[in-house]
Protein backbone atom coordinates (compact mmCIF):
# COMPACT_ATOMS: atom_id res chain seq x y z
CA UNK A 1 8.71 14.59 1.65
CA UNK A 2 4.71 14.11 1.53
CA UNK A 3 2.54 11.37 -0.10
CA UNK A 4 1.57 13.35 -2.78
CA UNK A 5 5.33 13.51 -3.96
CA UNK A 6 5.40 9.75 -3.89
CA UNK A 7 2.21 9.30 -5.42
CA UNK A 8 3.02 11.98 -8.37
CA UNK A 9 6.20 10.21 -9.14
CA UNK A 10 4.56 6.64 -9.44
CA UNK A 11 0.74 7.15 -9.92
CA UNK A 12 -2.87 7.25 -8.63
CA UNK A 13 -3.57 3.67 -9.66
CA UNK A 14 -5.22 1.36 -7.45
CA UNK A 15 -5.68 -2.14 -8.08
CA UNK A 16 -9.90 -2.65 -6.37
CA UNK A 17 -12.28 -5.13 -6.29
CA UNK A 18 -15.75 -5.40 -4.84
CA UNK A 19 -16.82 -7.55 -1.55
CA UNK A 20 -18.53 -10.43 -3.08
CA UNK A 21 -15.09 -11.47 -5.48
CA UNK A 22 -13.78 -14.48 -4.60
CA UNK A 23 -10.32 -15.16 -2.93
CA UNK A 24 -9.17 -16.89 -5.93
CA UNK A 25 -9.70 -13.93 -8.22
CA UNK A 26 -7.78 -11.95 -5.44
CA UNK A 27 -5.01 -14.43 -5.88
CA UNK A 28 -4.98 -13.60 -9.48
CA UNK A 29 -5.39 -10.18 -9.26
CA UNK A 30 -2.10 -9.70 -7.03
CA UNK A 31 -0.14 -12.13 -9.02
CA UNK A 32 -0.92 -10.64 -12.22
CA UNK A 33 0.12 -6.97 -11.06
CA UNK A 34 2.83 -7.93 -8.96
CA UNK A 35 1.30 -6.32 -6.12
CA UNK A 36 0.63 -7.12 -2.34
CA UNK A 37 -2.78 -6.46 -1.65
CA UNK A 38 -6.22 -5.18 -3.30
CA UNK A 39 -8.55 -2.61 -1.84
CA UNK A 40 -11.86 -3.99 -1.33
CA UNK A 41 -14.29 -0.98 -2.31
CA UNK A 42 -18.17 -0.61 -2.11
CA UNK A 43 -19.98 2.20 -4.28
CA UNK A 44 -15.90 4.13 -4.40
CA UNK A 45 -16.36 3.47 -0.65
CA UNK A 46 -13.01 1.76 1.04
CA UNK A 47 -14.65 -1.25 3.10
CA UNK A 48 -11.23 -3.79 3.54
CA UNK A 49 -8.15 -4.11 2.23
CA UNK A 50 -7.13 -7.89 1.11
CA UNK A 51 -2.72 -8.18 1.54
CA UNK A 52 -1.32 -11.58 0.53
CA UNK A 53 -0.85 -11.92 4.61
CA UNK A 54 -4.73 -12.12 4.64
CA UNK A 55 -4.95 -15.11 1.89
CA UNK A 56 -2.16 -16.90 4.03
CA UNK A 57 -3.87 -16.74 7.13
CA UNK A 58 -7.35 -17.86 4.79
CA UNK A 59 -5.37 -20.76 3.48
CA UNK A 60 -4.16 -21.75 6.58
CA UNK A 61 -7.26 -21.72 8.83
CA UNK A 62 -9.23 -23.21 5.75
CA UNK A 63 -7.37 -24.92 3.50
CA UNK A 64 -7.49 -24.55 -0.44
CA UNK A 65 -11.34 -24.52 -0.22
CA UNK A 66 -10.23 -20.63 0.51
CA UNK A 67 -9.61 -19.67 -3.01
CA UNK A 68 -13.38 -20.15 -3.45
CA UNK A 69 -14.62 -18.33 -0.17
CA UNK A 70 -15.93 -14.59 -1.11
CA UNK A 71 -13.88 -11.81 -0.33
CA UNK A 72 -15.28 -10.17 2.59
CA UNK A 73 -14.30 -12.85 4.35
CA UNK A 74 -11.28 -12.52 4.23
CA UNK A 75 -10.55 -8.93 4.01
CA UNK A 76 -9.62 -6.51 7.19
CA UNK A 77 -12.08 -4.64 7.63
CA UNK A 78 -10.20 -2.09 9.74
CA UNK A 79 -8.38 -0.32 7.07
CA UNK A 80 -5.63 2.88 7.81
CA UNK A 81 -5.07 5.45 5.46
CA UNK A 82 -2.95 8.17 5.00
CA UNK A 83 -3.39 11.64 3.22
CA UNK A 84 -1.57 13.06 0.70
CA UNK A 85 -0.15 15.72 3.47
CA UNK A 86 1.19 13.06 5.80
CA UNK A 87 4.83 13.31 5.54
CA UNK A 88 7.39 10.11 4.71
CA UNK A 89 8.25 9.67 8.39
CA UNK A 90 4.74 9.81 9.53
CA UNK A 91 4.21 6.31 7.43
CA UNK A 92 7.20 5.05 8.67
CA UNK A 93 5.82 5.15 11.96
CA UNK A 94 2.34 3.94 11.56
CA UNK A 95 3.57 0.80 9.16
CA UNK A 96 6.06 0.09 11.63
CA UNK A 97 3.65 0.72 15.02
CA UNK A 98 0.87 -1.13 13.36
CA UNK A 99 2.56 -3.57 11.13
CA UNK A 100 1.01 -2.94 8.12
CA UNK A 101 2.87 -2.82 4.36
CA UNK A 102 0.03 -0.53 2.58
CA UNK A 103 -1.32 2.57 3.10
CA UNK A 104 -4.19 3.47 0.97
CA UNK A 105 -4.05 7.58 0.10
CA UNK A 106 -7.80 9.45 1.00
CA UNK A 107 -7.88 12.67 -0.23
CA UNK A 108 -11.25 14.57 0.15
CA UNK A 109 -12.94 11.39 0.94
CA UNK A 110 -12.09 9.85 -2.27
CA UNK A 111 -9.02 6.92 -3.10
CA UNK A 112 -6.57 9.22 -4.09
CA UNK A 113 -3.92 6.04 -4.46
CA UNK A 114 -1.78 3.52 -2.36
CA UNK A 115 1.49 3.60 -1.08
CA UNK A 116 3.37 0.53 -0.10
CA UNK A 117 6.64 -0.16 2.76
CA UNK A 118 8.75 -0.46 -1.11
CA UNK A 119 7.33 3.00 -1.75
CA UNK A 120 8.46 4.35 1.60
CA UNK A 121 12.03 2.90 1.41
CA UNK A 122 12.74 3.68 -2.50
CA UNK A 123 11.84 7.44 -1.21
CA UNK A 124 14.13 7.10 1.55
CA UNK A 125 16.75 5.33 -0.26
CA UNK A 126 16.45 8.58 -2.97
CA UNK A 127 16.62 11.00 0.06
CA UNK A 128 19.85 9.50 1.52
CA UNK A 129 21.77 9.38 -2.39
CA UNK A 130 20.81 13.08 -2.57
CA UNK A 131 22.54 13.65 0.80
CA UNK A 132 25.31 12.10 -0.21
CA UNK A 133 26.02 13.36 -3.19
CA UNK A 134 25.20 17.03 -1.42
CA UNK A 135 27.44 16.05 0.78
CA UNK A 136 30.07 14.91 -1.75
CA UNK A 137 29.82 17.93 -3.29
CA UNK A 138 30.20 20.52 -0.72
CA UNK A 139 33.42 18.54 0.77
CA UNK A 140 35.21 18.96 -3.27
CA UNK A 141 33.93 22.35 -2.81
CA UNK A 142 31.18 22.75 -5.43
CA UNK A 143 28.53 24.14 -2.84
């Protein structure tokens, strides 16, 4: 299975904000679309990616006086993507090896979408109930 399955099934939205935002709005932004973390764009250009790790780690190096700091910095800089052709397993790996719980999608140098570690799983989770029931199936015979 590729991104661009994953991303067709759930959607090309992606929750952005611009570097000079403050934390606080961040905050907001992630609690009011359940999410884990905002891409920090520039002119459509990706420049950091703020997770609710990041406002953690703000909060606990600076306090509440956090909220009010802008958002670039806060935000890592150093942000992996994946394309749309990158297969399941392939994120697996590189959220695993690099310990990171979203992915956003670049597709012809443009946001294309983001995938999360719940994106990931529910796919795999869907993969192994098809095998199953495959499985279930040829066993009574019907395949």
């Amino acid at each position: 299975m590729h991104v661009a399955a994953v991303l067709k099934r759930k959607g090309s939205h992606v929750v952005s904000t611009d570097p000079g935002r403050t934390v606080g709005d961040i905050v907001e932004m992630l609690a009011d679309n359940r999410i884990g973390a905002v891409l920090v764009l520039d002119g459509g250009r990706v420049v950091g990616i703020v997770s609710e790790r990041d406002v953690i780690r703000g909060i606990a190096e600076h306090g509440p006086a956090v909220l009010g700091h802008r958002v670039d910095t806060l935000m890592t800089r150093d942000v992996l993507h994946c394309r749309p052709t990158d297969t399941m397993a392939e994120l697996m790996a590189v959220m695993t090896e690099r310990r990171v719980r979203h992915l956003p999608v670049i597709a012809d140098g443009e946001v294309a979408g983001m995938v999360s570690i719940g994106d990931v799983v529910k796919q795999r989770l869907d993969e192994a109930e098809l095998e199953v029931e495959t499985l279930r199936s040829y066993v009574a015979g019907n395949g």
